[in-house]
C-alpha atoms as a PDB file:
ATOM      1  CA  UNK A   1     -16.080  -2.177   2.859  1.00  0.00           C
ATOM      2  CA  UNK A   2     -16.594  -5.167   4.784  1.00  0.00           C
ATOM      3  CA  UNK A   3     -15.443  -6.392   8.280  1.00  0.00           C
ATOM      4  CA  UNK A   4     -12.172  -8.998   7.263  1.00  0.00           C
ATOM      5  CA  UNK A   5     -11.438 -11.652   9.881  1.00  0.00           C
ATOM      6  CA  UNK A   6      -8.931 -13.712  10.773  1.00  0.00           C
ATOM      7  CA  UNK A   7      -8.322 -16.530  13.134  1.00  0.00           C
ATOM      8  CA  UNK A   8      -5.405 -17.112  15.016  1.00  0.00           C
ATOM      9  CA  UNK A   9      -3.257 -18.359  18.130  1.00  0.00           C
ATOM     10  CA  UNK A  10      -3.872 -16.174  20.949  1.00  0.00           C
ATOM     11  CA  UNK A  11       0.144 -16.184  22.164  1.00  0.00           C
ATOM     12  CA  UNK A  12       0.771 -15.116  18.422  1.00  0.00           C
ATOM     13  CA  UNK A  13      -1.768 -11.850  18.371  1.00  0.00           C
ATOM     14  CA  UNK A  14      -0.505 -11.009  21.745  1.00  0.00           C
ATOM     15  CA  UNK A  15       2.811 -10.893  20.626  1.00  0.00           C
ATOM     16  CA  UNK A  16       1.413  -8.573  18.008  1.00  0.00           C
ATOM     17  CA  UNK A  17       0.198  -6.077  20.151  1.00  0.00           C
ATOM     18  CA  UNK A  18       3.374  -5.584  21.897  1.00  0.00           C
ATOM     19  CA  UNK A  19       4.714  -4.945  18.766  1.00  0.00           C
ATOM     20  CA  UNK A  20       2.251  -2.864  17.550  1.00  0.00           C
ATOM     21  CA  UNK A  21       1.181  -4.470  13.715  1.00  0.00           C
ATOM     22  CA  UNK A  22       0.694  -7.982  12.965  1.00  0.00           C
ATOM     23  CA  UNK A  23       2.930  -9.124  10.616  1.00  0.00           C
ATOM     24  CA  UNK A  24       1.606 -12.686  10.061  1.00  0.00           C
ATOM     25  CA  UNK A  25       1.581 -16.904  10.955  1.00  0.00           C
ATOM     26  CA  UNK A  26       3.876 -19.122  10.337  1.00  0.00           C
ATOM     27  CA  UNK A  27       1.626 -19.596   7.173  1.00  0.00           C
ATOM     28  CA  UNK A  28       1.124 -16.386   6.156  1.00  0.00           C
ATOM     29  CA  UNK A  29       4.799 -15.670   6.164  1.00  0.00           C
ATOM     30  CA  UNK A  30       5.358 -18.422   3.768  1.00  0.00           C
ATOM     31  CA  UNK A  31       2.627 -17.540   1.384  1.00  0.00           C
ATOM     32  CA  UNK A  32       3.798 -14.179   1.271  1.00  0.00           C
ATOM     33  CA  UNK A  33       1.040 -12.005   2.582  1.00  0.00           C
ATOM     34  CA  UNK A  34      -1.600 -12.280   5.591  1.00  0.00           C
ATOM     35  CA  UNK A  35      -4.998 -14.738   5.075  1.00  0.00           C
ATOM     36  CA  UNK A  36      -8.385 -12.913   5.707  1.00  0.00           C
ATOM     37  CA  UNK A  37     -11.571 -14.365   5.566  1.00  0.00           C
ATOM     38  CA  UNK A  38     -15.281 -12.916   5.399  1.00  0.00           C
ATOM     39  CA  UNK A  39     -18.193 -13.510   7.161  1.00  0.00           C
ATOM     40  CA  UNK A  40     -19.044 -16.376   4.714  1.00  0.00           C
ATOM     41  CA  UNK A  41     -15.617 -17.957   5.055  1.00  0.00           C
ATOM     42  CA  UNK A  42     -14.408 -18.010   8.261  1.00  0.00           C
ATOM     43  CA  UNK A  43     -15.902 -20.694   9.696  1.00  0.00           C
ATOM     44  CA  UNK A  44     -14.913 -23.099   7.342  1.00  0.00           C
ATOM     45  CA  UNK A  45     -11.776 -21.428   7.169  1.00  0.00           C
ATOM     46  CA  UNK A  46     -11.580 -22.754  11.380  1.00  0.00           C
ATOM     47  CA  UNK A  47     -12.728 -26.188  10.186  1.00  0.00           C
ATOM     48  CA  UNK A  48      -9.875 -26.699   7.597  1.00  0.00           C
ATOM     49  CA  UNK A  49      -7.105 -25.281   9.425  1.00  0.00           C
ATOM     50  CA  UNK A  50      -7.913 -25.072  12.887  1.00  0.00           C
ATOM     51  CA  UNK A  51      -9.927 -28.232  13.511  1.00  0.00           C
ATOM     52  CA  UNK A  52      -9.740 -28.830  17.510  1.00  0.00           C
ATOM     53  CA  UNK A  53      -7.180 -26.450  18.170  1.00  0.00           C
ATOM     54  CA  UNK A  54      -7.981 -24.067  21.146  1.00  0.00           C
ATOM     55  CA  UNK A  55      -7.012 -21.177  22.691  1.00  0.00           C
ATOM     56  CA  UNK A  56      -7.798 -19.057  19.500  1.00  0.00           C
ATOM     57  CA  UNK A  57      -8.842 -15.324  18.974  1.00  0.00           C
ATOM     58  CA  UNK A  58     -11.409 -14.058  16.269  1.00  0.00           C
ATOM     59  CA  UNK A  59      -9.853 -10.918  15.108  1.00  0.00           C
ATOM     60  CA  UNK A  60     -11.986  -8.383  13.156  1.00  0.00           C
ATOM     61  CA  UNK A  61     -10.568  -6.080  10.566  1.00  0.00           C
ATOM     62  CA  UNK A  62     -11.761  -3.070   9.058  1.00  0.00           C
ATOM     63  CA  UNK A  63     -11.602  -3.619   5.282  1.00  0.00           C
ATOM     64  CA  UNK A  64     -11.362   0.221   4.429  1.00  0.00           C
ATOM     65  CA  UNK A  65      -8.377   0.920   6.411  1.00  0.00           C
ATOM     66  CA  UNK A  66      -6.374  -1.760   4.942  1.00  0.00           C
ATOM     67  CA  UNK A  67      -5.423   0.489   1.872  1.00  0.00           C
ATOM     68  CA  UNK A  68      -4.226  -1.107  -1.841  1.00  0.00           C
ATOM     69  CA  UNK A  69      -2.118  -3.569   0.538  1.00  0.00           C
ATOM     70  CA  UNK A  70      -5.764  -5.609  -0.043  1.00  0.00           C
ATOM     71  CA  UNK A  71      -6.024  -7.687  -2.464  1.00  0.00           C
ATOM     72  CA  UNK A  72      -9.063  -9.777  -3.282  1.00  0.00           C
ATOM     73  CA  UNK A  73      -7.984 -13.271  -4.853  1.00  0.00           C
ATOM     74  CA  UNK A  74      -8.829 -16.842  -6.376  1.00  0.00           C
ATOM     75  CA  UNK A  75      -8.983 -19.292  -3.069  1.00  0.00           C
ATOM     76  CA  UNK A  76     -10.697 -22.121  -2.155  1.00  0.00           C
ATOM     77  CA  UNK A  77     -12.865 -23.295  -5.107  1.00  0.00           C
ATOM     78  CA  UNK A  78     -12.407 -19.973  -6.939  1.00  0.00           C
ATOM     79  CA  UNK A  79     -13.535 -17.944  -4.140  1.00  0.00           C
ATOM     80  CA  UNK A  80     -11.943 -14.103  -3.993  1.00  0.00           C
ATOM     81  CA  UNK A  81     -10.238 -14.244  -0.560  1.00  0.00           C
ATOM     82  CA  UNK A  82      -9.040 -11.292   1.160  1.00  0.00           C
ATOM     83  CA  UNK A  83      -5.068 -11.364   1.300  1.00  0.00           C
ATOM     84  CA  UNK A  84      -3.026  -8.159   2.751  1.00  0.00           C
ATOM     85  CA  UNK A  85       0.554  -7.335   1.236  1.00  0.00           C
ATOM     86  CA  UNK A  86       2.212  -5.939   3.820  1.00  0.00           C
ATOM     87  CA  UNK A  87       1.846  -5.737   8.481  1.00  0.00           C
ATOM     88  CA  UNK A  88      -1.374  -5.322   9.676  1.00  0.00           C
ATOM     89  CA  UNK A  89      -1.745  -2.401  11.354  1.00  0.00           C
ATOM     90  CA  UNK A  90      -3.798  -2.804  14.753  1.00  0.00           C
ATOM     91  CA  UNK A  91      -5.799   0.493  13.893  1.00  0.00           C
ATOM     92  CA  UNK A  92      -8.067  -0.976  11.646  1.00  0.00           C
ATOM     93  CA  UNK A  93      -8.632  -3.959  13.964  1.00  0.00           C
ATOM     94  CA  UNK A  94     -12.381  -3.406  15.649  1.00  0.00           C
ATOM     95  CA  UNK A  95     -12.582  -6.208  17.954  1.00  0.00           C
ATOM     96  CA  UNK A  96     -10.820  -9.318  19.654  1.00  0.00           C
ATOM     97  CA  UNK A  97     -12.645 -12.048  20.718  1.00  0.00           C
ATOM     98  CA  UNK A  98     -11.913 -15.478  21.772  1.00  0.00           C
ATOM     99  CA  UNK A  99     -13.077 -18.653  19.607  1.00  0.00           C
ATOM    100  CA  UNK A 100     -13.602 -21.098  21.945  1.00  0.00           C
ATOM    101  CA  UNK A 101     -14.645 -24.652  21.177  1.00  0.00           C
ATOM    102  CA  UNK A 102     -18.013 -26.227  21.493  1.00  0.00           C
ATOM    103  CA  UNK A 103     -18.356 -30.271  22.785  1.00  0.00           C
ATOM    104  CA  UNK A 104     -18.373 -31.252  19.499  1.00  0.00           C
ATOM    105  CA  UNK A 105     -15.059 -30.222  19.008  1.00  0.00           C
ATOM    106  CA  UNK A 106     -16.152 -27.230  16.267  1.00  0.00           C
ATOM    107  CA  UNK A 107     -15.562 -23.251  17.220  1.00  0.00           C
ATOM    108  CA  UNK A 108     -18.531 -21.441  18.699  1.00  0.00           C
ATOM    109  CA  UNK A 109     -18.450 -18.657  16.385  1.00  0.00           C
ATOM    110  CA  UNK A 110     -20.244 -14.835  17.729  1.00  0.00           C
ATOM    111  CA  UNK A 111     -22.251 -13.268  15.952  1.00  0.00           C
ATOM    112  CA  UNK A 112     -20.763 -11.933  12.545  1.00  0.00           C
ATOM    113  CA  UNK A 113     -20.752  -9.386  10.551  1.00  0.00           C
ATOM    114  CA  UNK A 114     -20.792  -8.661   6.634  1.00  0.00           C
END
């Protein structure tokens, strides 16, 4: 299984660890279940949505442990997206990194992985 990432606020994912699980944005909430992107997606999944916005974190997710609470489906262009039903639990996170921005105003992404 792949790594899943996802991009977000750091205030928000530090709240999460307090809590233990990750239970979503603002965004996700309202859609219903938590936005993942791959390796291929995410950065222009920063571009569209987080466009000049700093103080982010680059979380990556261990597909596998995610469970049948992943669901792959129709995006962006008819892209399968990763989407999880259901808290994110911080086990099957691997790494948390910050995504800080370049002079041009886009995210310096790390290196990625598939």
């Amino acid at each position: 299984m792949p790594i899943l990432y996802k991009i977000l606020p750091a205030p928000l994912w530090r709240a999460a660890e307090a809590d233990g699980q990750f239970r979503g944005s603002e965004v996700d909430l309202r859609d219903g279940f938590i936005h993942f992107s791959t390796a291929g997606q995410v950065e222009e999944t920063a571009a569209r949505h987080f466009a000049g916005q700093d103080d982010l974190l680059l979380v990556r997710v261990e597909a596998g442990k995610l469970g049948g609470a992943l669901k792959w489906e129709p995006s962006r262009g008819g892209a399968l997206f990763p989407h999880l039903y259901g808290a994110l639990d911080l086990a099957a996170v691997t790494k948390v990194e910050p995504l800080s921005l370049g002079p041009d105003g886009r995210h310096r992404f790390p290196a990625l992985e598939a």
